[in-house]
C-alpha atoms as a PDB file:
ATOM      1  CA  UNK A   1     -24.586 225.977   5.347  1.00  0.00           C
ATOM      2  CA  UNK A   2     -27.098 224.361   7.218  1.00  0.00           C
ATOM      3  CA  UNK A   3     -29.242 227.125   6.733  1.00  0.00           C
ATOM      4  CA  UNK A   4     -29.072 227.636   3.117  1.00  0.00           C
ATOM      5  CA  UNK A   5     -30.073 224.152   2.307  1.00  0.00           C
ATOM      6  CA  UNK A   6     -33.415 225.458   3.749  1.00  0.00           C
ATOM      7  CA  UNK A   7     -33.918 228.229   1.882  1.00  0.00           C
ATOM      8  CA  UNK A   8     -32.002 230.828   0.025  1.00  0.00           C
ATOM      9  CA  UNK A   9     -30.842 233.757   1.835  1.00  0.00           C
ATOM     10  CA  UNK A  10     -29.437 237.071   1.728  1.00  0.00           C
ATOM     11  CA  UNK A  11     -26.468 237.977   4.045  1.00  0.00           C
ATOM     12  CA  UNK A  12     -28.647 240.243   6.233  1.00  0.00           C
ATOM     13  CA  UNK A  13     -30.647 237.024   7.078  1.00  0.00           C
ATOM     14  CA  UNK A  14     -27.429 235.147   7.450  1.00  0.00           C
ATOM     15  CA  UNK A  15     -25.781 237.563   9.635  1.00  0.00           C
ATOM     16  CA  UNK A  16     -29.301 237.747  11.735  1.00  0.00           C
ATOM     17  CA  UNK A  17     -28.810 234.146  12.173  1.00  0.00           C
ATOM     18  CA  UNK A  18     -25.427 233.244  13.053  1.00  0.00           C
ATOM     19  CA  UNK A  19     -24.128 236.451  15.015  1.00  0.00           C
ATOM     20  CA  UNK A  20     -21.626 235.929  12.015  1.00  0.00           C
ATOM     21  CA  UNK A  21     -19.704 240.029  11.302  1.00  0.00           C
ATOM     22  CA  UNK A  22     -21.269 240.631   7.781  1.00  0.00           C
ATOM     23  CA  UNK A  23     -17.850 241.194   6.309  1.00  0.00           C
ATOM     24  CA  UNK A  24     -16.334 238.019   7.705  1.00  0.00           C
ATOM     25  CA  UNK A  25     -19.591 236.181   6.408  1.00  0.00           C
ATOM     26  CA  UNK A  26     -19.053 237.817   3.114  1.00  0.00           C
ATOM     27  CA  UNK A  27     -15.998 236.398   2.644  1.00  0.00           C
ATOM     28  CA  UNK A  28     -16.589 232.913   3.476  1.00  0.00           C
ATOM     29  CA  UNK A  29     -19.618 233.220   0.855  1.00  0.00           C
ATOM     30  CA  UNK A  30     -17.480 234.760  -1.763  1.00  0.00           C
ATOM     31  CA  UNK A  31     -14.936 231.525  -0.985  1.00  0.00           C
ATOM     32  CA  UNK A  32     -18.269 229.292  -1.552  1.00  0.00           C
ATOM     33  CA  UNK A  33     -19.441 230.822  -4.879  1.00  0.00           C
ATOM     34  CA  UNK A  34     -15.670 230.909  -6.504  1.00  0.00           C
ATOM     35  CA  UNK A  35     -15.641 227.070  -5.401  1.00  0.00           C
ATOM     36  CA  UNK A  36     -19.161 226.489  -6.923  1.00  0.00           C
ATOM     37  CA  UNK A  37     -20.428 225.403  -4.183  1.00  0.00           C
ATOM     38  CA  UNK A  38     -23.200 228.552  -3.446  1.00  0.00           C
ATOM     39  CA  UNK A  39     -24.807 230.369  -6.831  1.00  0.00           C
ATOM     40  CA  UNK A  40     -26.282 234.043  -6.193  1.00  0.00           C
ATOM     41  CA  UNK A  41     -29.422 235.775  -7.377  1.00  0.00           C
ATOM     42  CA  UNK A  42     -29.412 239.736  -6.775  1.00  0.00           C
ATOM     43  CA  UNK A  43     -32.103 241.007  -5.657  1.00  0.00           C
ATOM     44  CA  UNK A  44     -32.737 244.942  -5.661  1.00  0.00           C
ATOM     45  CA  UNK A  45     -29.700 246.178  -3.489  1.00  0.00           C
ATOM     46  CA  UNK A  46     -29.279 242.531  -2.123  1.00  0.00           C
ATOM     47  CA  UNK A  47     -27.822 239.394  -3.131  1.00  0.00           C
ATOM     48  CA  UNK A  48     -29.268 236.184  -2.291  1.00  0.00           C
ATOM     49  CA  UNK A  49     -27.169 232.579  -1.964  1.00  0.00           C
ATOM     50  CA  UNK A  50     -28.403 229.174  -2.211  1.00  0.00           C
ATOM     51  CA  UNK A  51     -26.460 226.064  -2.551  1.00  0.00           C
ATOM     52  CA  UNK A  52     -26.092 223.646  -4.967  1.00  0.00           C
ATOM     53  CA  UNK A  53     -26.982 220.214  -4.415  1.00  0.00           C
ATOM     54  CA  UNK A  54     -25.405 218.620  -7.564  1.00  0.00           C
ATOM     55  CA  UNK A  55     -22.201 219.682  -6.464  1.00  0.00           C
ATOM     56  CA  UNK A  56     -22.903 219.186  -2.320  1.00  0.00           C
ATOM     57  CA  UNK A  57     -23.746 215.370  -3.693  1.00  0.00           C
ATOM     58  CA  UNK A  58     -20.354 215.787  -5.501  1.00  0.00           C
ATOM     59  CA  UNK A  59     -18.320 216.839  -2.547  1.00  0.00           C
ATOM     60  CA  UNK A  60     -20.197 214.241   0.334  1.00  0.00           C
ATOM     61  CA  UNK A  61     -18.940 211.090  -2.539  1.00  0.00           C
ATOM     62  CA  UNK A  62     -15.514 212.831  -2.559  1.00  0.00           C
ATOM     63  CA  UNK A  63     -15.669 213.107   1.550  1.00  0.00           C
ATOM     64  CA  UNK A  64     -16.712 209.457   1.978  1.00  0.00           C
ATOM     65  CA  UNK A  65     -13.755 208.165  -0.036  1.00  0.00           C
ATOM     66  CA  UNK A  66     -11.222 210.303   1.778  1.00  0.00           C
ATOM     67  CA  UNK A  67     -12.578 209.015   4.825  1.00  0.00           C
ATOM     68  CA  UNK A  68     -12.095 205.834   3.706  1.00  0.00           C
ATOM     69  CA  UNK A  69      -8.864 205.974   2.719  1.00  0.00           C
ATOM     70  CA  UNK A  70      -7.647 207.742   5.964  1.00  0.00           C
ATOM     71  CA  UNK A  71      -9.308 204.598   7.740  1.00  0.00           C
ATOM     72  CA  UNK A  72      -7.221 202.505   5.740  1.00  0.00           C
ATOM     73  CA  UNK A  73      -3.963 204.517   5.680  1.00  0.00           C
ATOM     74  CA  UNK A  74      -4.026 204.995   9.711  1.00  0.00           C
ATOM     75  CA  UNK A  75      -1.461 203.203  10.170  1.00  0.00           C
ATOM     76  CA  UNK A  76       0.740 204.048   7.174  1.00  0.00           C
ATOM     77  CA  UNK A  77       3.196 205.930   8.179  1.00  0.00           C
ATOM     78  CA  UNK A  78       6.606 207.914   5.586  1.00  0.00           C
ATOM     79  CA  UNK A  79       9.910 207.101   7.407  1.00  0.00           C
ATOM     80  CA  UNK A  80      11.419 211.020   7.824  1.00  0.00           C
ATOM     81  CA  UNK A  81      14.693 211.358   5.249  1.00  0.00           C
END
């Protein structure tokens, strides 16, 4: 994702870039843009993705307070039935 904060690209440039199989890539980016987190612009016989930084802002709050409560629940631990 590292790469499409960058600039936006198409999935020739992202298979070019990561060695990535252009249908596995494809599917990860289809995951992405149903979550919201990637929005596409075609482009002649291509599609191009970029992220979204309102909702990668979104998601790195969310992140920090899961980490924080996994620091605080490390020692919490449910008693098996």
């Amino acid at each position: 994702m590292a790469l499409l904060a960058k600039e936006t690209l198409c999935t020739t440039h992202l298979v070019e870039e990561t060695g990535a199989r252009q249908t596995n890539l494809s599917n990860h980016l289809r995951v992405l843009r149903e979550a919201g987190v990637v929005e596409t612009e075609p482009c002649g016989r291509f599609t191009y993705y970029r992220l979204r930084p309102d909702v990668i802002a979104r998601l790195a709050g969310q992140f920090s307070d899961l980490a924080e409560s996994a620091r605080n629940a490390a020692d919490n631990k449910r008693a098996c039935p």
